[in-house]
Protein backbone atom coordinates (compact mmCIF):
# COMPACT_ATOMS: atom_id res chain seq x y z
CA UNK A 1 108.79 -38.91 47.29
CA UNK A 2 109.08 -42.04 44.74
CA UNK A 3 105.91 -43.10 42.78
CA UNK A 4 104.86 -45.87 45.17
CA UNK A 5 104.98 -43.31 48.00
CA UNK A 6 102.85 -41.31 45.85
CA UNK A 7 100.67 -43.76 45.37
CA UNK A 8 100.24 -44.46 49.22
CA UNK A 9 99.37 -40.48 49.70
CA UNK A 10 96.75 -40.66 47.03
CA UNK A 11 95.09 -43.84 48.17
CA UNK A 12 94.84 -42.02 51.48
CA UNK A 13 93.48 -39.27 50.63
CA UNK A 14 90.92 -40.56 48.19
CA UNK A 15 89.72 -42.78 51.02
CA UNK A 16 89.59 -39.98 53.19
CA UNK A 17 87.54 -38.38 50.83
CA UNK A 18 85.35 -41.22 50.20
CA UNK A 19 84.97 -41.66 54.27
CA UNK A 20 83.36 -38.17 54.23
CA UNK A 21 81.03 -38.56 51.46
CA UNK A 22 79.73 -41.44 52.63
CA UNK A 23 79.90 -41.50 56.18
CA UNK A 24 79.32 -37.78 56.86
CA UNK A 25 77.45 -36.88 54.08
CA UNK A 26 80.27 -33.62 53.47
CA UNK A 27 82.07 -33.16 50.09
CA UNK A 28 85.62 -32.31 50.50
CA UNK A 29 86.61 -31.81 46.94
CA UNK A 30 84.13 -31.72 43.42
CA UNK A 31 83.83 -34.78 42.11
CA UNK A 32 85.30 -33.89 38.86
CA UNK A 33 88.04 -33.44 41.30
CA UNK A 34 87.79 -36.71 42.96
CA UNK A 35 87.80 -38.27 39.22
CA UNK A 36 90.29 -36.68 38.15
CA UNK A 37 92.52 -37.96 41.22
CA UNK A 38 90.95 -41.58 40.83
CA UNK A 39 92.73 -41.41 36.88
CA UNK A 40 95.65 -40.44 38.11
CA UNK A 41 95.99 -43.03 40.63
CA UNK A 42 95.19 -45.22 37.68
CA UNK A 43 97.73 -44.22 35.50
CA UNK A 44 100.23 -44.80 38.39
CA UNK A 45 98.75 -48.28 38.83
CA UNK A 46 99.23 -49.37 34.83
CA UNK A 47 102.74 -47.26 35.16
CA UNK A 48 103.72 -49.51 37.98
CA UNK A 49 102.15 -52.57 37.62
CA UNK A 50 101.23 -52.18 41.44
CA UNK A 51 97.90 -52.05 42.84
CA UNK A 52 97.25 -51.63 46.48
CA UNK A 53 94.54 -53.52 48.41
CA UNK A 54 92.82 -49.89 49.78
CA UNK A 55 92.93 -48.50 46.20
CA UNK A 56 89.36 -46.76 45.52
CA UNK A 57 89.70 -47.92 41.77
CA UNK A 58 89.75 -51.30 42.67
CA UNK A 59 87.36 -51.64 45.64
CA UNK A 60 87.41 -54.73 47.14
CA UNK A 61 84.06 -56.44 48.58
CA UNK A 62 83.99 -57.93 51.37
CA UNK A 63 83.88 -62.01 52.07
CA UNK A 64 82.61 -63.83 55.10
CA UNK A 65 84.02 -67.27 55.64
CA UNK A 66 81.83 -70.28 56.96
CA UNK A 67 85.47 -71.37 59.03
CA UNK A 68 89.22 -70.71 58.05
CA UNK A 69 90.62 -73.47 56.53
CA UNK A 70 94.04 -75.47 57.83
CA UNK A 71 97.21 -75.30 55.05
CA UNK A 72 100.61 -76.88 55.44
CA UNK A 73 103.53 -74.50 55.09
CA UNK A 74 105.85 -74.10 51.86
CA UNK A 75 108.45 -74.02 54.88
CA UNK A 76 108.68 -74.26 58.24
CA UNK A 77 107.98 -70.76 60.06
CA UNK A 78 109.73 -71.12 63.62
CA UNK A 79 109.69 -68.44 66.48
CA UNK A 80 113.66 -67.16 67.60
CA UNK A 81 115.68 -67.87 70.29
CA UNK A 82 115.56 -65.09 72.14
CA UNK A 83 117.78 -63.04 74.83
CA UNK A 84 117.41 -60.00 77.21
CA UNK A 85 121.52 -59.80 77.46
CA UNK A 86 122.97 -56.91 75.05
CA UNK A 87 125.71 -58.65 74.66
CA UNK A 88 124.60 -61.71 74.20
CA UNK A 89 123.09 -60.07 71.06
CA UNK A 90 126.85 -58.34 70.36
CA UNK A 91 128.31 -61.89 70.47
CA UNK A 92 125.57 -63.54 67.82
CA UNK A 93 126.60 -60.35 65.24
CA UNK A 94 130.16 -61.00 65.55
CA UNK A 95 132.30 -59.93 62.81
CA UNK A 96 129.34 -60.48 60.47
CA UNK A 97 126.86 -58.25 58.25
CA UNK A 98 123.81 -58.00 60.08
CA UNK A 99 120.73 -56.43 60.19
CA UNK A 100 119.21 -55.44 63.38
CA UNK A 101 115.68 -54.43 63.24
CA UNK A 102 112.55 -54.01 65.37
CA UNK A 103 110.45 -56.92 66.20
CA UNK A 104 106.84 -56.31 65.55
CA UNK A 105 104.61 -57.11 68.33
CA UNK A 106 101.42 -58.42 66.53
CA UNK A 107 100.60 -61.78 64.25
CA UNK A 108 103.32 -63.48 61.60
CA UNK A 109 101.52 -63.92 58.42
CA UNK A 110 102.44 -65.31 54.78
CA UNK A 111 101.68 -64.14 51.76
CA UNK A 112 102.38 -65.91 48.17
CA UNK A 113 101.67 -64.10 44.92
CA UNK A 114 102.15 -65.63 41.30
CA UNK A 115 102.95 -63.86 38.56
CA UNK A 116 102.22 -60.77 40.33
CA UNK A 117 98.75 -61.32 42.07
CA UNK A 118 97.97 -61.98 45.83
CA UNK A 119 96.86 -65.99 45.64
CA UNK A 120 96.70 -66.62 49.51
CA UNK A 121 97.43 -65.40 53.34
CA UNK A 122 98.24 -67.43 55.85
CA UNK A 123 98.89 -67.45 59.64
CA UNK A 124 102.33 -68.99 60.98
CA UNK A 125 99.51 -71.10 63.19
CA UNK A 126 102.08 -74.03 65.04
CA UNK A 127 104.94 -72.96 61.76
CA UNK A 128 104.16 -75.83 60.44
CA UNK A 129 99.88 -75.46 59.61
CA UNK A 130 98.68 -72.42 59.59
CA UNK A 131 94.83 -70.99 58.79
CA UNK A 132 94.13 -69.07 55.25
CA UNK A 133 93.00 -66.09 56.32
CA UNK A 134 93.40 -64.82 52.24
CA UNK A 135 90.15 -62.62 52.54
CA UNK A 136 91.00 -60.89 55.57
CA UNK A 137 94.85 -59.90 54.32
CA UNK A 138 92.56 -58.14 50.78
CA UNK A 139 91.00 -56.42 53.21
CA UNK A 140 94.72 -54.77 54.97
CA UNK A 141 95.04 -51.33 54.81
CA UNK A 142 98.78 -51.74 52.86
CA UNK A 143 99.20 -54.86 51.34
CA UNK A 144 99.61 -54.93 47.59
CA UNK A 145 96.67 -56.73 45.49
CA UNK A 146 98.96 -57.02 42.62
CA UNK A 147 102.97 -56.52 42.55
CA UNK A 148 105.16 -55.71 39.07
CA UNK A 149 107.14 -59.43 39.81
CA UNK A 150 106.65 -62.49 37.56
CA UNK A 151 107.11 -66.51 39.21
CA UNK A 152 106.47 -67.24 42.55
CA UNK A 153 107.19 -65.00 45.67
CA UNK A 154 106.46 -65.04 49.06
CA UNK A 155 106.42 -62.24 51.57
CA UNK A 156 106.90 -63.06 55.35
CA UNK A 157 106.03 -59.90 57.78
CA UNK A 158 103.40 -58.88 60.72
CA UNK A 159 99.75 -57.90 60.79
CA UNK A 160 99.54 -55.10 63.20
CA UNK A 161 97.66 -52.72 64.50
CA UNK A 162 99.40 -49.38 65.06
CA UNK A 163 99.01 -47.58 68.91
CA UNK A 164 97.47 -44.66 66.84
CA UNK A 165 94.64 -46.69 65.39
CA UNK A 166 93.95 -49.18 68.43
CA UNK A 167 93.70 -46.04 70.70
CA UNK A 168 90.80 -44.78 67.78
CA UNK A 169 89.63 -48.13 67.69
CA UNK A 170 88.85 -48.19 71.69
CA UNK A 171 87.88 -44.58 71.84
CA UNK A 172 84.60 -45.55 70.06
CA UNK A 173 83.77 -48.19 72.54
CA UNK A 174 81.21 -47.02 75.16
CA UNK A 175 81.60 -49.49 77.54
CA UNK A 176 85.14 -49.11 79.21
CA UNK A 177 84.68 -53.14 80.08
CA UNK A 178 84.60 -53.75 76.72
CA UNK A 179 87.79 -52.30 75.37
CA UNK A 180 90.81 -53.70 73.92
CA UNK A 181 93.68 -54.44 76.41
CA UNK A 182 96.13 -54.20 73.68
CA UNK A 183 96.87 -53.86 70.03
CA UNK A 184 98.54 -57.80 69.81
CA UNK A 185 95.69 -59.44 70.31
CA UNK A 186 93.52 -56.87 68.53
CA UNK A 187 95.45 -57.43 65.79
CA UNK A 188 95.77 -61.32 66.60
CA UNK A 189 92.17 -61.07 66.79
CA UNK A 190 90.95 -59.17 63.94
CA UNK A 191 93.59 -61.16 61.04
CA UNK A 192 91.26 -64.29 62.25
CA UNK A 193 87.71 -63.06 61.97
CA UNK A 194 85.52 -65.09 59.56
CA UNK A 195 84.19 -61.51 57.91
CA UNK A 196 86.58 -59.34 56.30
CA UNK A 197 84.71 -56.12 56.62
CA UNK A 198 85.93 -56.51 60.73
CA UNK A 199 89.67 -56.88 59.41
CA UNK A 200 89.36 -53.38 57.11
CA UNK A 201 87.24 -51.44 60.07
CA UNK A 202 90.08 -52.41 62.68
CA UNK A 203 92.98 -50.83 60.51
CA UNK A 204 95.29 -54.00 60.05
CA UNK A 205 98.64 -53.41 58.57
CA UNK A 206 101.51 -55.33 56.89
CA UNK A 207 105.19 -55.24 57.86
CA UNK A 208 107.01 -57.14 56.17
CA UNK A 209 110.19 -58.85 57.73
CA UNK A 210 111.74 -61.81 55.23
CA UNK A 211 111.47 -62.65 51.67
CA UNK A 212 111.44 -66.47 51.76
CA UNK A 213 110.95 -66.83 48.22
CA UNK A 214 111.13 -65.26 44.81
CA UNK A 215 113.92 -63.04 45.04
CA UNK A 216 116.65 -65.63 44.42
CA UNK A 217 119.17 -63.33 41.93
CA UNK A 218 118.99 -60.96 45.46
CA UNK A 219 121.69 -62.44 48.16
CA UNK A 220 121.15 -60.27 51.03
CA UNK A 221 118.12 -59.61 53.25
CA UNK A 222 118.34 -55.76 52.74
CA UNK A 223 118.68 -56.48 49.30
CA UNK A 224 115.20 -58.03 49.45
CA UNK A 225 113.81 -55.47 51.73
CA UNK A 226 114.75 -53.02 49.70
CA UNK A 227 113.20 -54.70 46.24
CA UNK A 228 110.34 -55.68 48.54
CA UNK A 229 109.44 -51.26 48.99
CA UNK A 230 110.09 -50.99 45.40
CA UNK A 231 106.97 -53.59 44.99
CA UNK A 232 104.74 -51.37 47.27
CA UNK A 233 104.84 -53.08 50.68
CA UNK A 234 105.64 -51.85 53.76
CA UNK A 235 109.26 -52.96 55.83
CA UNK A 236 109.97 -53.64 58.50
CA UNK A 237 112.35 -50.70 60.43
CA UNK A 238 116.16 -51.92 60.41
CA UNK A 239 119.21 -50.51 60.69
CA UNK A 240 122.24 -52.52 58.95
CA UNK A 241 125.34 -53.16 61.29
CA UNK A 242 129.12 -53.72 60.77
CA UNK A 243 132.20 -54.72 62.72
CA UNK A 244 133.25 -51.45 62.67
CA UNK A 245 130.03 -50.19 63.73
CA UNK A 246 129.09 -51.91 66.99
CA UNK A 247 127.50 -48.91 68.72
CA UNK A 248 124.71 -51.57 69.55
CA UNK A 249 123.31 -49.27 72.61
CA UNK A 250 122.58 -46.16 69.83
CA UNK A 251 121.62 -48.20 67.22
CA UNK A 252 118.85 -49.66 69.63
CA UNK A 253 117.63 -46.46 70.43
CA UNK A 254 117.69 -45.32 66.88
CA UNK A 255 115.33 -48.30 66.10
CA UNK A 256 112.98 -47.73 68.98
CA UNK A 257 112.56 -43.97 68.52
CA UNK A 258 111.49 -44.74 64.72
CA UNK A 259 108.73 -47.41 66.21
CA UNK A 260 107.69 -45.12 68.36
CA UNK A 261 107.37 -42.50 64.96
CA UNK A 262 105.61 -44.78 62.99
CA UNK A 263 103.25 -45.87 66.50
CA UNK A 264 104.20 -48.96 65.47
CA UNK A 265 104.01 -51.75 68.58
CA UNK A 266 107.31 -53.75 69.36
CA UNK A 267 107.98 -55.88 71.77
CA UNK A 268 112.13 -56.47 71.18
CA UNK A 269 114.73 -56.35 68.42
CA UNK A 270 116.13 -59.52 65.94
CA UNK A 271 119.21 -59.23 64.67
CA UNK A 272 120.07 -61.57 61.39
CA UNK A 273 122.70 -62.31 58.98
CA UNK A 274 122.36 -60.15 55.84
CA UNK A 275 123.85 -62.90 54.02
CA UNK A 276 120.72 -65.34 53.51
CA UNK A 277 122.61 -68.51 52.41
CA UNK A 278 125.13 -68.22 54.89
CA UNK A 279 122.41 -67.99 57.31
CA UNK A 280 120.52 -71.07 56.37
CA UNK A 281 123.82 -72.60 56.03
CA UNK A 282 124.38 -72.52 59.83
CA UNK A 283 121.05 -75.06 60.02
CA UNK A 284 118.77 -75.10 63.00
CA UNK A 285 118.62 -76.58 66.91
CA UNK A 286 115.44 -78.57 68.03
CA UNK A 287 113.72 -75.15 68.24
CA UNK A 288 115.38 -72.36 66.39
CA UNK A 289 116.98 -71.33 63.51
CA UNK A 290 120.54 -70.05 63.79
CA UNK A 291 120.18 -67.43 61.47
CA UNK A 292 118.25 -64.85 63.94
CA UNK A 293 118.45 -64.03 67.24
CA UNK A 294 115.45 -61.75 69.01
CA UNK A 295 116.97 -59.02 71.71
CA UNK A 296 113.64 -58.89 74.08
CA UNK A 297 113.32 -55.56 76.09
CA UNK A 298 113.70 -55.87 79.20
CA UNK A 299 111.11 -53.86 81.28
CA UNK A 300 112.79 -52.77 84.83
CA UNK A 301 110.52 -52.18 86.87
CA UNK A 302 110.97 -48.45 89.08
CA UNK A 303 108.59 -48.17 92.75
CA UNK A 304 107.57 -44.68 93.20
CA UNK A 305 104.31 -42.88 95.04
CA UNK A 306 101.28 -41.29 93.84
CA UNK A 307 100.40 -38.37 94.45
CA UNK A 308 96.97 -37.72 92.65
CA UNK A 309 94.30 -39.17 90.05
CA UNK A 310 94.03 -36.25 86.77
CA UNK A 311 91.62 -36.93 84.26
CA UNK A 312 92.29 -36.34 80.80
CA UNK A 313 89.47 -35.61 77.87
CA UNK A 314 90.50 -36.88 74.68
CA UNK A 315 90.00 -35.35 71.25
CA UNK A 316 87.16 -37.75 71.01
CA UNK A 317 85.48 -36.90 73.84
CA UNK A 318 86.49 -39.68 76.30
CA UNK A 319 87.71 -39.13 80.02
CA UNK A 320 90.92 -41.20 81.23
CA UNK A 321 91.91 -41.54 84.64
CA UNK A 322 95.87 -40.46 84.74
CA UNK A 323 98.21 -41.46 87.59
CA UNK A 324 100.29 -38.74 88.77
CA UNK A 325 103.49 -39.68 91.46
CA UNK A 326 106.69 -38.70 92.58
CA UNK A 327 109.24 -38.07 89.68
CA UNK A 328 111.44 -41.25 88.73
CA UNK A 329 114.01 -41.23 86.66
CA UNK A 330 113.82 -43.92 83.51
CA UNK A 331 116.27 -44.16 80.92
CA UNK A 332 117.71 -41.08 81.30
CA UNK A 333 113.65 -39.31 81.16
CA UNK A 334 112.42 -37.74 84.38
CA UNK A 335 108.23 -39.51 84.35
CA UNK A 336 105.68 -38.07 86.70
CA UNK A 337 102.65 -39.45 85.11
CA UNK A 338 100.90 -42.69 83.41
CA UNK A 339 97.50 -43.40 81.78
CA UNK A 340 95.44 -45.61 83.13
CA UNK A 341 93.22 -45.15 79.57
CA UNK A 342 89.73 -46.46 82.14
CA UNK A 343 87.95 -46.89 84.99
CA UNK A 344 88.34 -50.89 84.49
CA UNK A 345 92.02 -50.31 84.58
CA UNK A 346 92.10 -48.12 87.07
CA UNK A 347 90.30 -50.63 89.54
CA UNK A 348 92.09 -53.76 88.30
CA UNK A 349 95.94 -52.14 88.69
CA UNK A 350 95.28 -49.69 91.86
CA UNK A 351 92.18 -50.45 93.57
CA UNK A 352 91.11 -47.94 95.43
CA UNK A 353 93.77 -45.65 94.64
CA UNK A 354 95.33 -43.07 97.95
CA UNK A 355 97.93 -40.64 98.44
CA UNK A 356 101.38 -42.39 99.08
CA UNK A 357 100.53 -46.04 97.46
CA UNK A 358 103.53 -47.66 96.05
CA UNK A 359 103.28 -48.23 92.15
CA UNK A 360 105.32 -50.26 90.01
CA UNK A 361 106.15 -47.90 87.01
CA UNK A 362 108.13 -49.80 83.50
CA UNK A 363 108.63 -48.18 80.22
CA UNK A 364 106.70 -50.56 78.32
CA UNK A 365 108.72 -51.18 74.57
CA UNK A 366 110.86 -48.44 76.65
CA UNK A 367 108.85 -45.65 75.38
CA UNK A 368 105.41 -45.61 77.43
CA UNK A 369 105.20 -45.20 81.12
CA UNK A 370 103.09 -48.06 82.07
CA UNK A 371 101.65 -48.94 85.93
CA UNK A 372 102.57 -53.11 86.12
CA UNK A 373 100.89 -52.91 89.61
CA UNK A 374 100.59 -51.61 92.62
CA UNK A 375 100.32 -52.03 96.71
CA UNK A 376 96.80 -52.57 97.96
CA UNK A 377 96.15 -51.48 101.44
CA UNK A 378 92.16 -50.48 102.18
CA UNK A 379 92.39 -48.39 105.07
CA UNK A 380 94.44 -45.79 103.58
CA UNK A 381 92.76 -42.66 102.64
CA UNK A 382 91.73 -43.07 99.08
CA UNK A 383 91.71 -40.03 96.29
């Protein structure tokens, strides 16, 4: 484990320490012990010159903004064209170094540091005016307060919130009505609250995906990733890809099984030229840039029948309704069941569920078995 990963762990488990002490009145460890931890994640901070924004030794307070203010882009930050065709996506990579990596499913955000401190955040917004949302990104679980780079730099990547935290996050809801439908807009939602103390309780995350600026002696994008890590942020999953490596189909599954590791929510793939002036050299269209190209999943949808209504009890304590049918096979996995995580859902994508109703069963980022919908019929018997 390198220093910054070291770093990371501590941070962790100082908060984790702090969470008790404070929240459940229970002392894990002495505090000579906790001090003694807190200098040590000093020392690593001066050694570094890296300081992360969930450090205990540099708490941040929170800031409540009257309204987020408008800014005007250092650059335009367009969406990518976008394809469901694998070899559509084989045709863009050609013969060229690429990077293929997974395409976060929450909300783009910029940051810009000079001479190593975080000076503003800012949503993509329309990519050309975004919102500064500056004192919600201090309040991000992994984004660096201060970074060991002189100049000017900016840092492209996602705020999410992982499938591990947003299921947390909802499990403390007591209203089932009143639950998040999904961790995009949670995240979406939370990055864009005037109060930063409702960014830090929602877990909001970083992942960075481009180095726009800053890194100019670095030519290629995994160059820049890879300098980006060394600076203590968090990158994006990405798997580089050659001519003579054009396994595309195992390389996609690769990149999907680590998402689904790291609970991290994707929604597709991009695949972009490693070489950054080469890309840029190739221009733009009306609406794109021609240096990316986004592989979205494609979702096929399987009909099957259910069979029966389980109910599962959480760690936490909550009860959710589980779907149980006849085996289908998915991507080479035999499924037999799906959440329906509540009562809300349950009623909004079955009804009034019975034995033998058709459902409509997808793989949603082709990991989760996920009910789209189902056949309504109300004289059937129901379960």
């Amino acid at each position: 484990m390198n220093k910054i990963e070291e770093m990371k762990a501590l941070v962790e488990k100082l908060n984790q320490y702090r969470d008790a002490y404070y929240n459940n009145a229970e002392s894990i460890v002495t505090d000579h012990q906790y001090d003694d931890l807190c200098d040590q994640l000093e020392k690593m901070e001066k050694e570094t010159g890296i300081i992360l924004s969930n450090s205990p030794v540099h708490s941040v307070g929170y800031e409540v903004k009257s309204k987020l203010e408008k800014i005007e882009h250092s650059h335009l930050m367009m969406s990518l064209d976008k394809t469901k065709d694998v070899n559509m996506l084989r045709k863009f990579i050609g013969d060229k170094d690429s990077l293929l990596m997974c395409k976060m499913d929450g909300l783009t955000i910029l940051l810009t540091y000079e001479d190593g401190e975080l000076i503003q955040a800012e949503t993509r917004g329309n990519g050309v005016t975004g919102e500064i949302i500056t004192h919600n990104a201090k309040a991000f679980e992994n984004i660096p307060m201060h970074i060991n780079q002189k100049g000017h730099v900016e840092i492209e990547g996602e705020a999410i919130i992982t499938y591990t935290d947003f299921e947390k996050i909802n499990n403390l809801i007591k209203h089932e009505e009143d639950r998040y439908k999904n961790p995009r807009n949670l995240a979406s939602g939370s990055v864009r609250q005037l109060d930063s103390k409702v960014a830090a309780k929602r877990h909001v995350r970083f992942i960075v995906w481009k180095v726009p600026a800053g890194m100019d002696e670095l030519p290629l994008m995994s160059e820049r990733f890879e300098k980006a890590r060394e600076l203590g942020f968090d990158i994006v999953p990405y798997i580089r890809v050659y001519k003579e490596n054009q396994n595309l189909e195992e390389v996609i599954n690769l990149l999907k099984e680590k998402a689904a590791y790291l609970s991290y929510p994707i929604d597709g793939l991009v695949a972009a030229y490693n070489d950054i002036a080469y890309g840029l050299s190739l221009g733009i269209t009306d609406k794109y840039p021609r240096h990316s190209l986004a592989y979205k999943f494609y979702n096929e949808e399987y009909i099957t029948t259910l069979i029966n209504i389980e109910w599962q009890v959480g760690k936490t304590g909550i009860i959710s309704p589980i779907a149980v049918f006849e085996p289908i096979e998915i991507e080479g996995s035999i499924i037999i069941k799906a959440s329906l995580f509540n009562l809300s859902i349950l009623k909004e994508k079955l009804g009034h569920p019975y034995v033998g109703q058709k459902l409509w069963i997808i793989k949603a980022n082709q990991v989760i078995p996920y009910i789209t919908k189902a056949e309504m019929v109300n004289d059937k018997w129901i379960i």
